[in-house]
C-alpha atoms as a PDB file:
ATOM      1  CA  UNK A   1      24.171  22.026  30.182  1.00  0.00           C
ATOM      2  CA  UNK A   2      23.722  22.134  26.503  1.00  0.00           C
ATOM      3  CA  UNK A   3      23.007  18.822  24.056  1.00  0.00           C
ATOM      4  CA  UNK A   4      25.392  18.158  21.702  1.00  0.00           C
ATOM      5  CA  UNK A   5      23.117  17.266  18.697  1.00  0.00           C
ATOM      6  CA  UNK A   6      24.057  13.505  18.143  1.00  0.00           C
ATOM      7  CA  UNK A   7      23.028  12.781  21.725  1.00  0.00           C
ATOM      8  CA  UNK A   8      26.115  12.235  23.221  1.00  0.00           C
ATOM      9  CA  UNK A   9      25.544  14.731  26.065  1.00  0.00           C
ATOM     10  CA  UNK A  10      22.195  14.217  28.101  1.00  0.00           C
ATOM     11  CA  UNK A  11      20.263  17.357  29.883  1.00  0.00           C
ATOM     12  CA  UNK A  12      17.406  16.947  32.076  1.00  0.00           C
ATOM     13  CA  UNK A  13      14.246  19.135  30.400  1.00  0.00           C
ATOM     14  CA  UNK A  14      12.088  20.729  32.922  1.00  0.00           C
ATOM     15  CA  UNK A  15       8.187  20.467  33.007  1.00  0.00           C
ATOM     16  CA  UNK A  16       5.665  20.771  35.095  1.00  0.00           C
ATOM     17  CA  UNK A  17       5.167  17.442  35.944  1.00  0.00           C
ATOM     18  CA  UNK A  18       6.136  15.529  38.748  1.00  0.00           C
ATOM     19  CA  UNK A  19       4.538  11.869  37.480  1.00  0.00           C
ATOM     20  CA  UNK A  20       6.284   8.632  36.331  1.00  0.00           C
ATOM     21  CA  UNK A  21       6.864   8.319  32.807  1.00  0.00           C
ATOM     22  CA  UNK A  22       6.524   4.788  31.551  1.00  0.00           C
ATOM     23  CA  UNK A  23       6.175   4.934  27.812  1.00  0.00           C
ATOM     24  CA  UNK A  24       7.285   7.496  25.165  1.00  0.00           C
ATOM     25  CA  UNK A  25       6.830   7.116  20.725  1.00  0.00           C
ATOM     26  CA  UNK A  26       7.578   9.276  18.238  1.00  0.00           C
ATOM     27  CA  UNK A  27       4.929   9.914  15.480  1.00  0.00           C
ATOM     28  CA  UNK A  28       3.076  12.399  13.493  1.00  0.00           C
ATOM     29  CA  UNK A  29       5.890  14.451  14.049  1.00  0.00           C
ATOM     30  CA  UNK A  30       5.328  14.638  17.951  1.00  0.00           C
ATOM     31  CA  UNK A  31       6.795  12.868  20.887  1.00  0.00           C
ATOM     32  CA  UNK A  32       4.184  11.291  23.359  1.00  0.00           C
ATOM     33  CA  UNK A  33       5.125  10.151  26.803  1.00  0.00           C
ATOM     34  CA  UNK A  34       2.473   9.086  29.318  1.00  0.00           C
ATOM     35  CA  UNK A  35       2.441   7.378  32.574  1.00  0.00           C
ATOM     36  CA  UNK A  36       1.268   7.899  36.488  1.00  0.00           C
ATOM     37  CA  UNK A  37      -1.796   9.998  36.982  1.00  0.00           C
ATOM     38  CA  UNK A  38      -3.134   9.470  33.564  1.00  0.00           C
ATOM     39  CA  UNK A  39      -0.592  11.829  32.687  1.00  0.00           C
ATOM     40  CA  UNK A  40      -0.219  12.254  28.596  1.00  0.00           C
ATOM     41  CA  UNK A  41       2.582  15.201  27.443  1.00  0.00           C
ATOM     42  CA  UNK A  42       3.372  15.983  24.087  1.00  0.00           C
ATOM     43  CA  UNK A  43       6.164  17.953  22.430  1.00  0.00           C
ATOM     44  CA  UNK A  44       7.337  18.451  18.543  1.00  0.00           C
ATOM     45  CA  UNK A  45      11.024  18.547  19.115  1.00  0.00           C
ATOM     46  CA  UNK A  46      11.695  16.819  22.604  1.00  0.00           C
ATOM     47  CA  UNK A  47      12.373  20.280  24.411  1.00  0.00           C
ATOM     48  CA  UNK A  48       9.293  21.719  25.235  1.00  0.00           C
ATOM     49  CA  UNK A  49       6.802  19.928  26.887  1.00  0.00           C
ATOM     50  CA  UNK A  50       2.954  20.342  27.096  1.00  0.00           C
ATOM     51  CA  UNK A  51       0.539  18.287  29.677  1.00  0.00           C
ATOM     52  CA  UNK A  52      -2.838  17.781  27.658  1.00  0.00           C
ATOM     53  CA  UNK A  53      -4.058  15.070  30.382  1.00  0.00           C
ATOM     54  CA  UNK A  54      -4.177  14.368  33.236  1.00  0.00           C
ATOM     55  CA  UNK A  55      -6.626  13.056  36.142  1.00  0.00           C
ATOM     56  CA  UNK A  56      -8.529  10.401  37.352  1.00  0.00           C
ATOM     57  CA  UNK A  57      -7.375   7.363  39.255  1.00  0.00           C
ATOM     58  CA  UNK A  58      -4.795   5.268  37.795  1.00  0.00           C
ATOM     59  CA  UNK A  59      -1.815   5.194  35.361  1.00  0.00           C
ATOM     60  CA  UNK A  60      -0.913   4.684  31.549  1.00  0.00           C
ATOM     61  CA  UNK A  61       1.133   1.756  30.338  1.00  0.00           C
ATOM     62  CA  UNK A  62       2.226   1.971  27.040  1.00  0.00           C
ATOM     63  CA  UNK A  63       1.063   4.314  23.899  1.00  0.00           C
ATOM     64  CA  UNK A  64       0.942   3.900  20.305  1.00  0.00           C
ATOM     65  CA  UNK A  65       0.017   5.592  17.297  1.00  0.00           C
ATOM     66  CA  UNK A  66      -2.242   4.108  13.996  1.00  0.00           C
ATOM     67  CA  UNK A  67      -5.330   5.237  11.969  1.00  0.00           C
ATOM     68  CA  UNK A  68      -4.544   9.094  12.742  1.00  0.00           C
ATOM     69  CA  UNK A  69      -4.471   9.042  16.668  1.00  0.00           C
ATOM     70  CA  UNK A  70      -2.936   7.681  19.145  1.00  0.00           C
ATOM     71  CA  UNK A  71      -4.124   5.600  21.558  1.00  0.00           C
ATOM     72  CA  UNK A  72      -2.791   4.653  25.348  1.00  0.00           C
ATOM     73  CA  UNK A  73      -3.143   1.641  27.312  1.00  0.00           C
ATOM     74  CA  UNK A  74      -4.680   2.098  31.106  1.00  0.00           C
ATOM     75  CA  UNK A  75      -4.322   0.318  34.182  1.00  0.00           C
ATOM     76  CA  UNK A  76      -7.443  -0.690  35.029  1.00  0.00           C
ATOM     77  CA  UNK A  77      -9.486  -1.822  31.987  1.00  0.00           C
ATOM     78  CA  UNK A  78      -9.584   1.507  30.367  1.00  0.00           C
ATOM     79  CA  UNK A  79      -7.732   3.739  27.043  1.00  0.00           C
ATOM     80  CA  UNK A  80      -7.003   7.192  26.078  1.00  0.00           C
ATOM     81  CA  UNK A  81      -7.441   7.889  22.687  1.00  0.00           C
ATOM     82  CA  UNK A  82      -6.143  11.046  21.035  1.00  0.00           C
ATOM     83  CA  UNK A  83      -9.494  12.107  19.107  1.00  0.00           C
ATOM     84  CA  UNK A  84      -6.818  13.139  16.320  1.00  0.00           C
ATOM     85  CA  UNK A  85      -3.116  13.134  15.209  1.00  0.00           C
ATOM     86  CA  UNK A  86      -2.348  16.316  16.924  1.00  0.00           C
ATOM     87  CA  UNK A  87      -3.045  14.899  20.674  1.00  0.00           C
ATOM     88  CA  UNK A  88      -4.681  17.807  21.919  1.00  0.00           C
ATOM     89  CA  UNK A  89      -8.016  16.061  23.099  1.00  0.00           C
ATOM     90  CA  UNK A  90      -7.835  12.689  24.489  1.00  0.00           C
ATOM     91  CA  UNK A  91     -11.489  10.454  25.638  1.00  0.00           C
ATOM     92  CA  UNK A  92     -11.540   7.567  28.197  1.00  0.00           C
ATOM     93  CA  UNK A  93     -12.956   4.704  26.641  1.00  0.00           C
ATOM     94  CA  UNK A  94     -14.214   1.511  29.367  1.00  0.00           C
ATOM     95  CA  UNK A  95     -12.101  -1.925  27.695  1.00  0.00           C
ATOM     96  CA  UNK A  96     -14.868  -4.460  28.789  1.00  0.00           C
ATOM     97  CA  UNK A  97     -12.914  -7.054  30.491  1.00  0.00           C
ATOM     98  CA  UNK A  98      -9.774  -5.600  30.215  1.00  0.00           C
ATOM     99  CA  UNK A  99      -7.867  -5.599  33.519  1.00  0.00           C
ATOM    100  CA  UNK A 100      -4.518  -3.857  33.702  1.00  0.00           C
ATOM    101  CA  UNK A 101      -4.018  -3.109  30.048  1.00  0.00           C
ATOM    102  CA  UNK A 102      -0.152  -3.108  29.113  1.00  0.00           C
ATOM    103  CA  UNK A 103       1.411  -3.236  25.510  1.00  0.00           C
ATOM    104  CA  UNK A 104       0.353  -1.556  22.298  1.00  0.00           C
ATOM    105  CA  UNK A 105       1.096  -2.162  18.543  1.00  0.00           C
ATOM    106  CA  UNK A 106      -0.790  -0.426  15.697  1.00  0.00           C
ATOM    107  CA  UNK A 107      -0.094  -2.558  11.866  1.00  0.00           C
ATOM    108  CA  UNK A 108      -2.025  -3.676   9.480  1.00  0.00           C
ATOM    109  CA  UNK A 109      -4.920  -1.599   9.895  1.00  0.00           C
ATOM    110  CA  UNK A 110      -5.158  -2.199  13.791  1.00  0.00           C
ATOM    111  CA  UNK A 111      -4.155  -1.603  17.229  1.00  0.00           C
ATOM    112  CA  UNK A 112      -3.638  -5.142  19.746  1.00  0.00           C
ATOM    113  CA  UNK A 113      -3.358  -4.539  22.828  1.00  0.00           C
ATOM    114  CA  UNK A 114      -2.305  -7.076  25.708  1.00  0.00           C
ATOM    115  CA  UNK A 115      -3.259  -7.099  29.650  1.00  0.00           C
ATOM    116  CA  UNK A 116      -1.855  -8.966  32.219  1.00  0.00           C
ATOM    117  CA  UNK A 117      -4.105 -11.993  32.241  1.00  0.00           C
ATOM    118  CA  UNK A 118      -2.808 -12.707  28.773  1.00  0.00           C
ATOM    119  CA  UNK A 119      -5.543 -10.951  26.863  1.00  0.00           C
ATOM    120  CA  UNK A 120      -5.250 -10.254  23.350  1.00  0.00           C
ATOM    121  CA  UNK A 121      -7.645  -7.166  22.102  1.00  0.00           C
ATOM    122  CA  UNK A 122      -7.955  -5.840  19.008  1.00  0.00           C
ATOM    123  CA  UNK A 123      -9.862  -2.467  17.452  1.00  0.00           C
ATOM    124  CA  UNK A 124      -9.531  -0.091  14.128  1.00  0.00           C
ATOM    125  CA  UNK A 125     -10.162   3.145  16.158  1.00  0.00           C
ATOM    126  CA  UNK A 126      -9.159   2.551  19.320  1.00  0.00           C
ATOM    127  CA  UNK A 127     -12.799   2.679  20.801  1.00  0.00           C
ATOM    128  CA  UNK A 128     -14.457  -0.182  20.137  1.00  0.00           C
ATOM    129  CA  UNK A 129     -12.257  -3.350  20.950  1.00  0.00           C
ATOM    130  CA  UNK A 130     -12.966  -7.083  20.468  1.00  0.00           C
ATOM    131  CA  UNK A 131     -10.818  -9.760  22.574  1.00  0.00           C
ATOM    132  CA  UNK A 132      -9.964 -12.165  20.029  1.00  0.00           C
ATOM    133  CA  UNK A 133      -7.335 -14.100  22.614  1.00  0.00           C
ATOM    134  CA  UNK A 134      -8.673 -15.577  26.188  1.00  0.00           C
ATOM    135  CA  UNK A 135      -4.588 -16.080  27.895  1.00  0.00           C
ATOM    136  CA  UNK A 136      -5.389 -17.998  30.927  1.00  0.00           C
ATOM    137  CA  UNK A 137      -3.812 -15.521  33.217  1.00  0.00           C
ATOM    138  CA  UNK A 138      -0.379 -15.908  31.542  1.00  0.00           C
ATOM    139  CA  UNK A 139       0.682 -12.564  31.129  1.00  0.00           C
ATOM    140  CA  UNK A 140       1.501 -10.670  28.184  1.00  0.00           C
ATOM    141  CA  UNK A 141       4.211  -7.326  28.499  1.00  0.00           C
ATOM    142  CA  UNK A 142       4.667  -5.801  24.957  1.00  0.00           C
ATOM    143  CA  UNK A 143       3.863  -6.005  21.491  1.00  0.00           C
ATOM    144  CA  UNK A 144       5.642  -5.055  18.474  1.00  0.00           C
ATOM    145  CA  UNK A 145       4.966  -5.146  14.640  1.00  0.00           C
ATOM    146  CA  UNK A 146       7.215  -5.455  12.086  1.00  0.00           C
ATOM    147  CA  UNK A 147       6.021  -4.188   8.924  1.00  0.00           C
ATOM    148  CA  UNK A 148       4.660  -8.244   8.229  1.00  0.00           C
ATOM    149  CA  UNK A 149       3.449  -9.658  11.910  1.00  0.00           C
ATOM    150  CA  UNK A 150       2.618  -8.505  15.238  1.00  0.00           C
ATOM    151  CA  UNK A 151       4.854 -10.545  17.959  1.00  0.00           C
ATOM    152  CA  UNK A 152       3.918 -10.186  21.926  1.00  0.00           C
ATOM    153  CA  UNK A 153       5.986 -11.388  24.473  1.00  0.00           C
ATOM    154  CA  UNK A 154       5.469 -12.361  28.459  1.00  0.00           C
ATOM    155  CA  UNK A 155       5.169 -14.214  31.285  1.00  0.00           C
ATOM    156  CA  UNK A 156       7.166 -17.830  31.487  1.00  0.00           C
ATOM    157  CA  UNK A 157       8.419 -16.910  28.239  1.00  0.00           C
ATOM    158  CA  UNK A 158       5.271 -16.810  26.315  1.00  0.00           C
ATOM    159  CA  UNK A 159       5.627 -15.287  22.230  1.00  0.00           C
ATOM    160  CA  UNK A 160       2.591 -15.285  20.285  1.00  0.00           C
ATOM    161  CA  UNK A 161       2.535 -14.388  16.298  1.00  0.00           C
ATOM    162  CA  UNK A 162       0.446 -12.892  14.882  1.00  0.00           C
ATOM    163  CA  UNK A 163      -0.652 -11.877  10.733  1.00  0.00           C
ATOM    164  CA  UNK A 164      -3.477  -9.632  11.306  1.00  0.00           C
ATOM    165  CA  UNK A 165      -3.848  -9.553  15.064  1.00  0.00           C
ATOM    166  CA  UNK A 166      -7.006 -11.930  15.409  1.00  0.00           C
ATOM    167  CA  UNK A 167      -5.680 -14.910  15.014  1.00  0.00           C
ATOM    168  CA  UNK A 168      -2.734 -16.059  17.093  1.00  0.00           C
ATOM    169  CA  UNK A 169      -0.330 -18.530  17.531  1.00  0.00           C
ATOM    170  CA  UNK A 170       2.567 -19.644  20.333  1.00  0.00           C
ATOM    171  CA  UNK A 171       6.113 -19.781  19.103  1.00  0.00           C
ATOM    172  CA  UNK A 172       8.020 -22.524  21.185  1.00  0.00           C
ATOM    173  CA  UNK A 173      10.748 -19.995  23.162  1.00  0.00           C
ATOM    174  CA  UNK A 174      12.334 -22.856  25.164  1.00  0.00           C
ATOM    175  CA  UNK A 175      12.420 -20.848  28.062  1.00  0.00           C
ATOM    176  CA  UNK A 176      10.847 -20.068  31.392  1.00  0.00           C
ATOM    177  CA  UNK A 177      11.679 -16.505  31.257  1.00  0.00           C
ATOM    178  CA  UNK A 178       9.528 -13.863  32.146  1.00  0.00           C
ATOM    179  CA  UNK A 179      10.230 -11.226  28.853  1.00  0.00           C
ATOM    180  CA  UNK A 180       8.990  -7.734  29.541  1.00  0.00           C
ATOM    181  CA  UNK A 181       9.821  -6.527  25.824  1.00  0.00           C
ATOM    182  CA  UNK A 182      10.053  -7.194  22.205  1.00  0.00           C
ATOM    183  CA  UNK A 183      11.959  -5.084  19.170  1.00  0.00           C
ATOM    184  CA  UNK A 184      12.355  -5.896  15.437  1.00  0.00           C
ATOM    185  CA  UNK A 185      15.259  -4.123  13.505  1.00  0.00           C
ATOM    186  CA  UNK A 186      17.578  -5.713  10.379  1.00  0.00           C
ATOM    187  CA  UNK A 187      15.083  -8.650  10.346  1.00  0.00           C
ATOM    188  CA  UNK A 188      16.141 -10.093  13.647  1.00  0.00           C
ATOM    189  CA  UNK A 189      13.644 -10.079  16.501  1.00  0.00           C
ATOM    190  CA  UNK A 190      15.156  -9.446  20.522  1.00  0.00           C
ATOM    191  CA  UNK A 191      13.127 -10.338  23.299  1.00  0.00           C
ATOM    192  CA  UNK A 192      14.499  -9.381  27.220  1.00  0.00           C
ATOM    193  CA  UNK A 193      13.318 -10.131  30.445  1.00  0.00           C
ATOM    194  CA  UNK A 194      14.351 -11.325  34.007  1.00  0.00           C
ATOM    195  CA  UNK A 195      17.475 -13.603  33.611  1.00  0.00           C
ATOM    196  CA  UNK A 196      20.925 -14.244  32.244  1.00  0.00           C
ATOM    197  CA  UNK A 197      19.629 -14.496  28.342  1.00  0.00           C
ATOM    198  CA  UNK A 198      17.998 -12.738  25.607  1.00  0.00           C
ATOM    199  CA  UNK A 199      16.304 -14.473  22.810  1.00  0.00           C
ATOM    200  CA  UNK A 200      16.698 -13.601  19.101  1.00  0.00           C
ATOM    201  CA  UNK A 201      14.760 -14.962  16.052  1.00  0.00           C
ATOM    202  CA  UNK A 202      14.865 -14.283  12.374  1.00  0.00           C
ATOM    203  CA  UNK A 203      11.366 -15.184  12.089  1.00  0.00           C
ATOM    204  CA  UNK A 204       9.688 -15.003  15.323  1.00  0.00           C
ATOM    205  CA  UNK A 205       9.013 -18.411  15.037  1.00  0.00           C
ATOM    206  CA  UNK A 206      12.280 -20.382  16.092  1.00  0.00           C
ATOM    207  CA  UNK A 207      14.014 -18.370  19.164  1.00  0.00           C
ATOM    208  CA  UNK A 208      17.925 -18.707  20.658  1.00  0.00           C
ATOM    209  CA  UNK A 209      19.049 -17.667  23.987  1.00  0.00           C
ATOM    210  CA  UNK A 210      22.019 -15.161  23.933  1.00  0.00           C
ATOM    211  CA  UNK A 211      24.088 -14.906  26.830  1.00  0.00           C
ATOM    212  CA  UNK A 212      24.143 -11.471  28.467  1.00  0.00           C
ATOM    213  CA  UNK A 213      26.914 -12.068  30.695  1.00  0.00           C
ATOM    214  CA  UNK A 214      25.167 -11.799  33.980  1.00  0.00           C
ATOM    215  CA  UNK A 215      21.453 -11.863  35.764  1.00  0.00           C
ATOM    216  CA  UNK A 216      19.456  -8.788  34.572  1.00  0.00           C
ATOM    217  CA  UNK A 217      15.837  -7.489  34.697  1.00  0.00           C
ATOM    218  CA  UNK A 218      15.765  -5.941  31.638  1.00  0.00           C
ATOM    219  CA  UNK A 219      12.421  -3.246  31.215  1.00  0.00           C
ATOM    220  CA  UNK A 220      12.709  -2.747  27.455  1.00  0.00           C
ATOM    221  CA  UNK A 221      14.634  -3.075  24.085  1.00  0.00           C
ATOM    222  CA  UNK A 222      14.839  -0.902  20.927  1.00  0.00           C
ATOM    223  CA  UNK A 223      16.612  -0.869  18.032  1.00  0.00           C
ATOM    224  CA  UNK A 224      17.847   1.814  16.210  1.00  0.00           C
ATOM    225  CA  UNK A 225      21.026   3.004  14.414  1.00  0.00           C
ATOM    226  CA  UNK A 226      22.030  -0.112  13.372  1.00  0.00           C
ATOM    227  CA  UNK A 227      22.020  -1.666  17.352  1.00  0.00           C
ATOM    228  CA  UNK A 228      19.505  -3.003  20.290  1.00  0.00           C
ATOM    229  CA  UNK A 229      19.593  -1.079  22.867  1.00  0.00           C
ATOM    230  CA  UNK A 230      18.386  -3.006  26.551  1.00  0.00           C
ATOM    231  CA  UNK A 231      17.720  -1.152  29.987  1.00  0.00           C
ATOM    232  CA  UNK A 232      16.683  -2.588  33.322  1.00  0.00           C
ATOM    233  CA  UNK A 233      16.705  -2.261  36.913  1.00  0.00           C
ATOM    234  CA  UNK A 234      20.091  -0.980  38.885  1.00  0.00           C
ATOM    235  CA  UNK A 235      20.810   1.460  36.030  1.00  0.00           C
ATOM    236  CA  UNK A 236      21.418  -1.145  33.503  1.00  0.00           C
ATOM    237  CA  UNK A 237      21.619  -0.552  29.705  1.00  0.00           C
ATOM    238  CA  UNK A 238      22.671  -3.306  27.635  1.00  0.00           C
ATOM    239  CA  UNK A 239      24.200  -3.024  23.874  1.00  0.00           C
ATOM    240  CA  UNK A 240      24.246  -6.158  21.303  1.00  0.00           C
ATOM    241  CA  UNK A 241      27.314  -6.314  19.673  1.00  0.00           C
ATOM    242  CA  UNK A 242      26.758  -6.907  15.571  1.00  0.00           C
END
């Protein structure tokens, strides 16, 4: 079945790859999806599909791109880094203490990275990393940056805010929601997670609850063309009205 080119009709796109997908980003004019297996594909126009990893014990959380390459977050203590900003070579580089390494954000000059103890990392290349943040087992699900801060989002409905990545601190969300994601578009922040709310914020400091009509576990949140987008478990896929 063809696409129409706006998106309004979907087609699955064959490869030859039978792994979960967990993350995908756009940059450097290529799409990068990774997930189970270690598995890291790359395309240039969403079509056609080429595996340039794979192996090794393990799966890939999220992926971002900074500094020329991109880098991907592993699940136990580990990263792939593109060794340029064509992703055709990719090194596994040992996170000292990392755990289960989950969200990504590159700004500022640096990637921070998150696991699920609550961990904050941070590096310039995406080699050598430095945990600047010690979270107490609180876990931390995604990062995002918006231009200005870096904002991370988890467990019991922790936010953190950061400038330059190093130095952190906790925004008061007046919840006990778990959030699993974070976006940034239009100068409002949306943070989902597991219950009947989102949170928004026009300065990732003071957070309000939204009502989304129902219980949800929402996976992740983007913004684009003018709208968040939300999708969860059961199929769900959530729009915020302007």
């Amino acid at each position: 079945m063809p696409g129409h080119p706006d998106g309004s009709t979907w087609r699955q796109v064959n490869y030859q790859v039978s792994s979960n997908l967990h993350e995908i980003t756009y940059a450097s004019g290529l799409y990068v999806a990774v997930g189970f297996d270690n598995t890291v594909l790359l395309s240039p126009d969403g079509q056609a599909w080429q595996m340039v990893y794979r192996g090794g014990l393990g799966y890939l959380n999220d992926v971002a791109f900074g500094g020329g390459r991109f880098v991907a977050t592993g699940a136990f203590g580990y990263v792939l880094v593109s060794r340029d900003g064509t992703g055709q070579a990719w090194d596994s580089v040992d996170v000292p203490d990392g755990g289960e390494l989950r969200g990504i954000a590159y700004g500022n000059g640096v990637f921070a990275m998150t696991n699920d103890r609550g961990d904050i990392f941070v590096s310039q290349d995406g080699r050598s990393w430095e945990r600047v943040l010690q979270g107490n087992f609180r876990r931390l699900s995604k990062l995002a940056f918006t231009g200005e801060r870096f904002v991370a989002v988890g467990q019991g409905g922790r936010i953190l805010l950061s400038q330059d990545g190093r130095a952190w601190v906790e925004a008061p969300a007046n919840t006990s929601t778990d959030l699993t994601a974070v976006a940034y578009g239009e100068g409002r922040f949306v943070a989902v997670g597991w219950g009947t709310a989102a949170l928004t914020s026009t300065d990732g400091r003071s957070w309000t609850p939204e009502d989304l009509g129902g219980y949800y576990v929402l996976r992740d949140v983007v913004f684009g063309n003018g709208r968040f987008v939300a999708v969860g478990d059961s199929g769900a896929v959530l729009v915020r009205q302007r």
